[in-house]
Protein backbone atom coordinates (compact mmCIF):
# COMPACT_ATOMS: atom_id res chain seq x y z
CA UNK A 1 23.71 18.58 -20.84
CA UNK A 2 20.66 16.65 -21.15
CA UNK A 3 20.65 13.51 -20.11
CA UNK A 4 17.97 10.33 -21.00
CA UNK A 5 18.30 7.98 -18.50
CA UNK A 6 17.01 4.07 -18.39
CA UNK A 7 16.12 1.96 -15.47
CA UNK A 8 15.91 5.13 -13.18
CA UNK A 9 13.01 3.43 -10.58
CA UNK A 10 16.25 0.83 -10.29
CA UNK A 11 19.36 0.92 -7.83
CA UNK A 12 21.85 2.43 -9.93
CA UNK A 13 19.91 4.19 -12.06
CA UNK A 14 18.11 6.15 -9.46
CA UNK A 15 21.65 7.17 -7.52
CA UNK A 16 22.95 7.71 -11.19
CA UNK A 17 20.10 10.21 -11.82
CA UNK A 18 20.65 12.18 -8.43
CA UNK A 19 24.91 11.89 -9.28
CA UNK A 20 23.66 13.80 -12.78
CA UNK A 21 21.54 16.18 -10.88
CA UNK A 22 24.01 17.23 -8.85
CA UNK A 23 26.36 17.80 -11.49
CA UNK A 24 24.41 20.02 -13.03
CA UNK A 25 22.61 18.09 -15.70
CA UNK A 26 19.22 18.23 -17.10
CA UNK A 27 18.22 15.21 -16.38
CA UNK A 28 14.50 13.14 -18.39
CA UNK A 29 13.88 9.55 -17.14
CA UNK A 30 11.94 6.96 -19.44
CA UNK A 31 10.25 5.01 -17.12
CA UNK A 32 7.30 2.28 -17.00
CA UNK A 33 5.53 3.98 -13.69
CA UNK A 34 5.92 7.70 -12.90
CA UNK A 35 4.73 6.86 -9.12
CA UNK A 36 7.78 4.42 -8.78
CA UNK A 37 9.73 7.17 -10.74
CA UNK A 38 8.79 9.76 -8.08
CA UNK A 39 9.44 7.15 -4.74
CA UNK A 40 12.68 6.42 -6.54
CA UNK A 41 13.44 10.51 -6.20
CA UNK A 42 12.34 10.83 -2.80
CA UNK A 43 14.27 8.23 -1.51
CA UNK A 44 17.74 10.18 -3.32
CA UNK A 45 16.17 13.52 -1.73
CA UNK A 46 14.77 14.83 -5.41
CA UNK A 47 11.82 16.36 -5.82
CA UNK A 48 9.22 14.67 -8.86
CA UNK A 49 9.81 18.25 -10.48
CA UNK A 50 13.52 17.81 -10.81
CA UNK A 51 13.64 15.11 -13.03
CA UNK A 52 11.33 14.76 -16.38
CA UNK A 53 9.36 11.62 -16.76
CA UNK A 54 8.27 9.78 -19.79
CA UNK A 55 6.67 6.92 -19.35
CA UNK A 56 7.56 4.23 -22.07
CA UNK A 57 9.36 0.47 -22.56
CA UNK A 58 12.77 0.29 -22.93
CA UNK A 59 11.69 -2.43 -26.01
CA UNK A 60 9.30 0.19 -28.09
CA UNK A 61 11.08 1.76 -30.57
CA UNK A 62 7.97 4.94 -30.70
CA UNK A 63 8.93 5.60 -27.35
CA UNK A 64 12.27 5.64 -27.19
CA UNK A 65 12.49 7.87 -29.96
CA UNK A 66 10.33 10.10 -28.00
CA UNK A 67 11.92 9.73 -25.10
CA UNK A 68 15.67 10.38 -27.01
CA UNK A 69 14.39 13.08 -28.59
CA UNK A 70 15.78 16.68 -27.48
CA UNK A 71 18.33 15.17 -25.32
CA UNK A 72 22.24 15.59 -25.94
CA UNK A 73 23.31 12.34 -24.07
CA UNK A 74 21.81 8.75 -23.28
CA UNK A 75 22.47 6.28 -19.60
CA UNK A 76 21.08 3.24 -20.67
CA UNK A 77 20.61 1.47 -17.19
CA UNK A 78 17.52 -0.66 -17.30
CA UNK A 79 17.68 -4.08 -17.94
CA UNK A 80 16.16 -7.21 -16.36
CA UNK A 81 17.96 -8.64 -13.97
CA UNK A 82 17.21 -11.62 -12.02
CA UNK A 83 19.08 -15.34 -11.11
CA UNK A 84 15.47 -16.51 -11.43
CA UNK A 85 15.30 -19.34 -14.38
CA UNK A 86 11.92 -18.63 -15.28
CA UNK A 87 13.17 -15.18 -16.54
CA UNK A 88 15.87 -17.03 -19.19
CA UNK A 89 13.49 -16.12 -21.84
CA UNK A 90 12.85 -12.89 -21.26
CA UNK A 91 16.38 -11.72 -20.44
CA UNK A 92 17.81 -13.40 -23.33
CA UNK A 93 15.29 -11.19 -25.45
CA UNK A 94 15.01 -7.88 -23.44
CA UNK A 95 18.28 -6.62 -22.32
CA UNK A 96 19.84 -7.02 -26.47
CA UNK A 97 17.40 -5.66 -27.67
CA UNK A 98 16.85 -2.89 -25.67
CA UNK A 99 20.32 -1.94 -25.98
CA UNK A 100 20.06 -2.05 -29.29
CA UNK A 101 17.47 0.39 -29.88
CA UNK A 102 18.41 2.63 -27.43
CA UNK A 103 22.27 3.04 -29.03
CA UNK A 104 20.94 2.75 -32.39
CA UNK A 105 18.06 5.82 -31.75
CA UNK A 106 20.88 7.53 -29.50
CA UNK A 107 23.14 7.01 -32.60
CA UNK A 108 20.47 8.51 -35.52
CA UNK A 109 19.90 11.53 -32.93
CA UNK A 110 23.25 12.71 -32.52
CA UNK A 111 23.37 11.78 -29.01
CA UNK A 112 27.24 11.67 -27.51
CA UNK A 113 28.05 9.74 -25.17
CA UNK A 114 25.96 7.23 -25.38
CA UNK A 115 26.44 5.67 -22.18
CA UNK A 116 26.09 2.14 -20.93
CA UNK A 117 25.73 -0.22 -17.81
CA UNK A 118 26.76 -3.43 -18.53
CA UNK A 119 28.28 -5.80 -15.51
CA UNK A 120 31.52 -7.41 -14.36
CA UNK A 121 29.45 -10.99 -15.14
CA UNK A 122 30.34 -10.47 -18.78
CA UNK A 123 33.62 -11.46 -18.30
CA UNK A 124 32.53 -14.85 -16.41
CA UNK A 125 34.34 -16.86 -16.52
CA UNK A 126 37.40 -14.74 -16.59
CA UNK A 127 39.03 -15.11 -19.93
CA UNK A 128 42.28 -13.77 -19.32
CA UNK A 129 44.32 -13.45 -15.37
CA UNK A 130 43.82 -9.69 -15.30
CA UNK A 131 40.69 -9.07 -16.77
CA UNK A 132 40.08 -5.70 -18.43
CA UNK A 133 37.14 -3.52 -19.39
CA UNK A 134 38.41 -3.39 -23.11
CA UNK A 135 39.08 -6.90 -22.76
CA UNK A 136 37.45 -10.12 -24.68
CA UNK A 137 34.36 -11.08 -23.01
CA UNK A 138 33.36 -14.58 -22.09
CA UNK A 139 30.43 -16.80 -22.38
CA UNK A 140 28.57 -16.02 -19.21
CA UNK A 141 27.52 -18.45 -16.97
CA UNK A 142 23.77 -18.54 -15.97
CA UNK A 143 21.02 -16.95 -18.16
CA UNK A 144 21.43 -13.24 -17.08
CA UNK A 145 24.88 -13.31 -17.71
CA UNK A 146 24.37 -14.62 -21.11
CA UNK A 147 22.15 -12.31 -22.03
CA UNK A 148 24.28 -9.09 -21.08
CA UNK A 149 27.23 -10.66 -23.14
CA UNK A 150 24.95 -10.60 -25.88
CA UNK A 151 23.86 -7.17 -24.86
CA UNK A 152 27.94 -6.65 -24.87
CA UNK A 153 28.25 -7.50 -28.51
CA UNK A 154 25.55 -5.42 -29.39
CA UNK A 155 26.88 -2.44 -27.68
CA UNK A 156 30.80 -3.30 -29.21
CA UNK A 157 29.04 -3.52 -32.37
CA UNK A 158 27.62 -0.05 -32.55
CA UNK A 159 31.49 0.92 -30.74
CA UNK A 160 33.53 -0.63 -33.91
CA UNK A 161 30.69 1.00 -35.94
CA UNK A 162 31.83 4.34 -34.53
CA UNK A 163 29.52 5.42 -32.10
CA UNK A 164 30.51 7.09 -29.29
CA UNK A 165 29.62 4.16 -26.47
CA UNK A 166 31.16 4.06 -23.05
CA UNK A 167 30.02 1.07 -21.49
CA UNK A 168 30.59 0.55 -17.35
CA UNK A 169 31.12 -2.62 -16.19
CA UNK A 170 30.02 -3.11 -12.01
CA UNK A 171 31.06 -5.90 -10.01
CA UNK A 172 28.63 -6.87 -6.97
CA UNK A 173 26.49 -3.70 -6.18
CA UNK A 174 25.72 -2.24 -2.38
CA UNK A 175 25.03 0.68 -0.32
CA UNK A 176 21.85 2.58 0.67
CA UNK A 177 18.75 3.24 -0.66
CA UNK A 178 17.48 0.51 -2.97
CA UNK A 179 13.99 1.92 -4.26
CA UNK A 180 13.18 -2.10 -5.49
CA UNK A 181 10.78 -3.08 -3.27
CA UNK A 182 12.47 -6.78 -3.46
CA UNK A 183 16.07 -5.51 -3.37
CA UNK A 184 18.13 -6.21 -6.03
CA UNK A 185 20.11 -9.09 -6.11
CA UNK A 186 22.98 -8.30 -4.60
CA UNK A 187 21.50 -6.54 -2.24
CA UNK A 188 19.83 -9.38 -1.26
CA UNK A 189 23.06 -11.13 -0.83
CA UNK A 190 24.19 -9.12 1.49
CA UNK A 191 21.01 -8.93 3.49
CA UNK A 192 21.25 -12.97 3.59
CA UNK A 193 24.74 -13.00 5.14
CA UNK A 194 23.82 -9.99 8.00
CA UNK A 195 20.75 -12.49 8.58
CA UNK A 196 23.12 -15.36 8.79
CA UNK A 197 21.64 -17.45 6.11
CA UNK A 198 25.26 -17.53 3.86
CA UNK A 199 26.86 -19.82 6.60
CA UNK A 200 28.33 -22.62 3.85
CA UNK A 201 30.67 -20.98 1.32
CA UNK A 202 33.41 -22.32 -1.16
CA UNK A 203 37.03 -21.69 0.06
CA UNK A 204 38.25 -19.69 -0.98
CA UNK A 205 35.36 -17.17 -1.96
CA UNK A 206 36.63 -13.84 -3.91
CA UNK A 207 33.32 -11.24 -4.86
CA UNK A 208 34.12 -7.99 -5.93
CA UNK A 209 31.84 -5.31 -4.31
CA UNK A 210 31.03 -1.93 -5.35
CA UNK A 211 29.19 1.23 -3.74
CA UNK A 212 26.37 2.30 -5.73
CA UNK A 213 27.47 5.77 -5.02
CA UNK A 214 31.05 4.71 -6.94
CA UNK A 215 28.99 3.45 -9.68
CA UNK A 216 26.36 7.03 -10.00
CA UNK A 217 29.82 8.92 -9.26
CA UNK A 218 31.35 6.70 -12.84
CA UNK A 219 27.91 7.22 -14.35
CA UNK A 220 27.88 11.49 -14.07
CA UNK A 221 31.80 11.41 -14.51
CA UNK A 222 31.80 10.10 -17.97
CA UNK A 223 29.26 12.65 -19.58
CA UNK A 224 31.35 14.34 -21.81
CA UNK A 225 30.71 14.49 -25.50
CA UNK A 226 33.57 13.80 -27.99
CA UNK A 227 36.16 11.20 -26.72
CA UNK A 228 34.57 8.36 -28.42
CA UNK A 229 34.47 4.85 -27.29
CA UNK A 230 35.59 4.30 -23.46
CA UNK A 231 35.59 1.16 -21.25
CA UNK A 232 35.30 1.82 -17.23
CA UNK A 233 35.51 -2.00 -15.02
CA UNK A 234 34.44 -0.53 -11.47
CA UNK A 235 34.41 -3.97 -9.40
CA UNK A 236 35.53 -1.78 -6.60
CA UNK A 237 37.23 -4.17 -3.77
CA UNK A 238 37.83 -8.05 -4.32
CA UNK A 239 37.52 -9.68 -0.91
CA UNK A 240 36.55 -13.67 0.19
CA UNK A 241 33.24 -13.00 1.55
CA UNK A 242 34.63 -14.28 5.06
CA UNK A 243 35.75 -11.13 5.31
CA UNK A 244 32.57 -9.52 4.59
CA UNK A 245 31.09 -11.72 7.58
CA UNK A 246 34.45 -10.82 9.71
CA UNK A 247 33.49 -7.24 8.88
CA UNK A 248 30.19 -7.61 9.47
CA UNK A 249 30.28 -9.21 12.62
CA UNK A 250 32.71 -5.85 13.59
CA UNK A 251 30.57 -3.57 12.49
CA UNK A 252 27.64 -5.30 14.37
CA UNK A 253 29.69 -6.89 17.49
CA UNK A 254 27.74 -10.38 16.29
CA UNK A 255 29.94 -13.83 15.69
CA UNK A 256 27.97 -14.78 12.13
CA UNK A 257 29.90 -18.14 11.68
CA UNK A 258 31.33 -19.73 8.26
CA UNK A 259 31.78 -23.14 7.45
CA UNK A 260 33.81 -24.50 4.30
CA UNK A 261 31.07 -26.19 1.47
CA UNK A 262 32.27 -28.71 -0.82
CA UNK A 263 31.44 -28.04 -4.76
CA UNK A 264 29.74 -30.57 -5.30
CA UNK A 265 27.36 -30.11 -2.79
CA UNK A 266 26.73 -26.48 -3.99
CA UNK A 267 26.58 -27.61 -7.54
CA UNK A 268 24.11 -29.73 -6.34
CA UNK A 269 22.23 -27.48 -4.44
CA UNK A 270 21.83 -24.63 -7.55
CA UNK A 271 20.99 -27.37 -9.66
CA UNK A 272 17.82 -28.59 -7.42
CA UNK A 273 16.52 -24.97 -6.84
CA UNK A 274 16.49 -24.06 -10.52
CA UNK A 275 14.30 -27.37 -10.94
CA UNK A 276 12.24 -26.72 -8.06
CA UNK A 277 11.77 -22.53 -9.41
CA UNK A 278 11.00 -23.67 -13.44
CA UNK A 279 8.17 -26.28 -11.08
CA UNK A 280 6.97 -23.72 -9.18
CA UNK A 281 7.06 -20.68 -10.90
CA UNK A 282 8.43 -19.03 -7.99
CA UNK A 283 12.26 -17.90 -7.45
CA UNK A 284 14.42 -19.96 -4.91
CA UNK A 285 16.96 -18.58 -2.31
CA UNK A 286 19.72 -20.38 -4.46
CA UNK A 287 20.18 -20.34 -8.13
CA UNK A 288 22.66 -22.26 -10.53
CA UNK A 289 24.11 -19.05 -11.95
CA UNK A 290 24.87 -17.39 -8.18
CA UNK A 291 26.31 -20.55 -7.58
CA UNK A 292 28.89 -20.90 -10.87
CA UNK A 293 29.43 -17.49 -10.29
CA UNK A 294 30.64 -18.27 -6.82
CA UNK A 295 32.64 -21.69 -8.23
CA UNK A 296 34.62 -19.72 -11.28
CA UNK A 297 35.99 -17.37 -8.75
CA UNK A 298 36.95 -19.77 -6.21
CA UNK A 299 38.54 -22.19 -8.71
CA UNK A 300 40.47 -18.55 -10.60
CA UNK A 301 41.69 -16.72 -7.15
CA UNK A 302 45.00 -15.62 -9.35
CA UNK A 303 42.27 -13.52 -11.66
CA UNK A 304 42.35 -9.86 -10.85
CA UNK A 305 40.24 -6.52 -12.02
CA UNK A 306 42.04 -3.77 -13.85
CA UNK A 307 40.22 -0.47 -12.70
CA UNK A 308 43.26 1.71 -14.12
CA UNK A 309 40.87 3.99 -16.28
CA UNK A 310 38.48 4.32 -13.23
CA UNK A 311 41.18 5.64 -11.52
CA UNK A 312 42.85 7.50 -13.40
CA UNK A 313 40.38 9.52 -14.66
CA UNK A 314 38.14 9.93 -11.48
CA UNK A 315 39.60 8.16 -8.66
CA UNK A 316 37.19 5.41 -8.51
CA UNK A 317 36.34 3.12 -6.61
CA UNK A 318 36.52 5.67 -3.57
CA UNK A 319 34.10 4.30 -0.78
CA UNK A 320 36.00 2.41 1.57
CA UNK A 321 34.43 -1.59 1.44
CA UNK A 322 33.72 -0.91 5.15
CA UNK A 323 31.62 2.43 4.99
CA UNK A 324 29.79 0.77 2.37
CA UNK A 325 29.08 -2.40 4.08
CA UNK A 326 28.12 0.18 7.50
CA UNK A 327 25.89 2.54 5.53
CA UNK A 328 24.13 -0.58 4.09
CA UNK A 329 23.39 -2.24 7.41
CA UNK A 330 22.47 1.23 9.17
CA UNK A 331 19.86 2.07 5.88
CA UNK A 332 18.73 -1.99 6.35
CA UNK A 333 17.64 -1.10 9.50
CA UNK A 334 16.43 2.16 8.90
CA UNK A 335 13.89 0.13 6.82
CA UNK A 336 13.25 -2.65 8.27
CA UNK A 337 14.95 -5.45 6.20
CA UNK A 338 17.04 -6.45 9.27
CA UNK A 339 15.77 -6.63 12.66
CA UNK A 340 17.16 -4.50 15.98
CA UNK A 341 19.53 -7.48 17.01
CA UNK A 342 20.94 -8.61 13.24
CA UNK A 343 22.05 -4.56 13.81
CA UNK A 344 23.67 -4.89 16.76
CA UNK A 345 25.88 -2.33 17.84
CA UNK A 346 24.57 0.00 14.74
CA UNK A 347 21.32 -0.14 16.27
């Protein structure tokens, strides 16, 4: 097949792009910057020749006709995603209406499936104990997570409509080789609690946590044309993030320590930094959103992720939470994002 893909320059789109390459897909990338298109490729071991690139906004209807056009299948991937408050506008316009017009063109083009990367965050906070990837979404709970549930409507929309969407839901991405020069956010996250800088947490603390390579692996798994609407949750494993720190400080022979932070002071804490960001312009370490995110799963530890159809139908999530969380530190490293000692023994 085919395949257009979105947001390949990104984490999961550029590991989704070398999962569809290896597969055996055609694969063309619409893309703002062929240059971060072609680092993107060298960092999954592509060559710039083995992917196509068109250059063109996810938001311009010309070009993602163009882009569309002549391809048998769609991975819409790109969106923007950031905690940062001064972004609320344009998330709350971009990532809709992208996904609009690209399942809308993807629709008048015959394209099947049309394939979509939503997040886990829709369904914050969880409205229902076991929460389900064909389940009713929520509300959101920060301004990115609003604006993919609206993103999620659209998408459902175009699903009751009878298109052929199969939307993937991640929880908390990691793993190697993130091309964005910033890291994404979760990425990020992590990097914060190898440095020791996630030392005051809400007890308990559940995150679900995914390997990119589980969500390419989803992503390349679920091209096949004429099974109609499918719904994939991959949060991979729910753990407190103590025991991210425990496994950290395994993997690294370090004693990163954890103290117990009351709500209020977190609450608190998101509240000032969004103030201090919409002042300055600038992001903040802390955000309001990370920080309900955190609260709604600490205050809901009885809610739990139904992967079933991951499972069954490709044996996802398969990366073991500790090979992910190794292979992140070792490529952290590799790079330079943690020093020699925050290593340790992986040095």
């Amino acid at each position: 097949m085919k395949v257009i893909v979105t947001g390949a320059t990104g984490f999961i789109g550029s590991h989704s792009v070398a999962a569809l390459h290896r597969a055996g897909h055609e694969v063309r990338a619409l893309v703002r910057s062929r240059s971060r298109l072609e680092h993107a490729l060298e960092m999954q071991g592509l060559a710039a020749g083995d992917v196509e690139g068109v250059e063109g906004d996810i938001t311009d209807p010309g070009a993602v006709k163009h882009a569309l056009d002549g391809c048998d299948a769609v991975l819409h991937v790109a969106a923007v995603f950031s905690l940062d408050p001064n972004r609320e506008a344009e998330m709350a316009r971009v990532n809709p209406e992208s996904t609009d017009l690209i399942l809308r063109s993807g629709r008048g083009l015959g394209l099947d499936p049309l394939v979509y990367v939503s997040t886990a965050g829709v369904f914050v906070p969880p409205p229902t104990v076991t929460v389900a990837g064909d389940g009713p979404v929520s509300t959101g709970c920060g301004p990115y997570t609003r604006s993919k549930v609206a993103a999620e409507h659209v998408a459902r929309r175009h699903a009751e409509e009878g298109a052929p969407v199969v939307t993937i839901y991640p929880g908390a991405v990691v793993g190697p080789r993130d091309p964005n020069e910033a890291l994404s956010d979760s990425m990020v996250m992590t990097r914060d609690i190898i440095q020791g800088r996630v030392p005051a947490l809400p007890r308990p603390c559940p995150l679900p946590i995914v390997d990119v390579r589980d969500v390419a692996a989803l992503a390349a798994g679920v091209m096949t044309p004429g099974l109609g609407e499918r719904h994939y949750l991959l949060t991979g494993h729910l753990v407190d993030v103590r025991d991210v720190v425990a496994e950290v400080n395994r993997l690294t022979g370090r004693n990163l320590p954890t103290w117990p932070a009351p709500r209020a002071l977190l609450r608190a804490s998101g509240k000032l930094f969004d103030w201090l960001a919409l002042r300055t312009g600038k992001p903040m370490p802390l955000a309001s959103e990370s920080v309900n995110m955190m609260l709604e799963a600490a205050d809901r530890p009885e809610v739990s992720f139904d992967q079933g159809p991951a499972d069954t139908d490709f044996g996802l999530p398969a990366t073991p939470l500790k090979v992910s969380l190794r292979d992140t530190l070792e490529w952290f490293h590799e790079v330079g994002q943690i020093s020699s000692a925050q290593a340790g023994k992986l040095a």
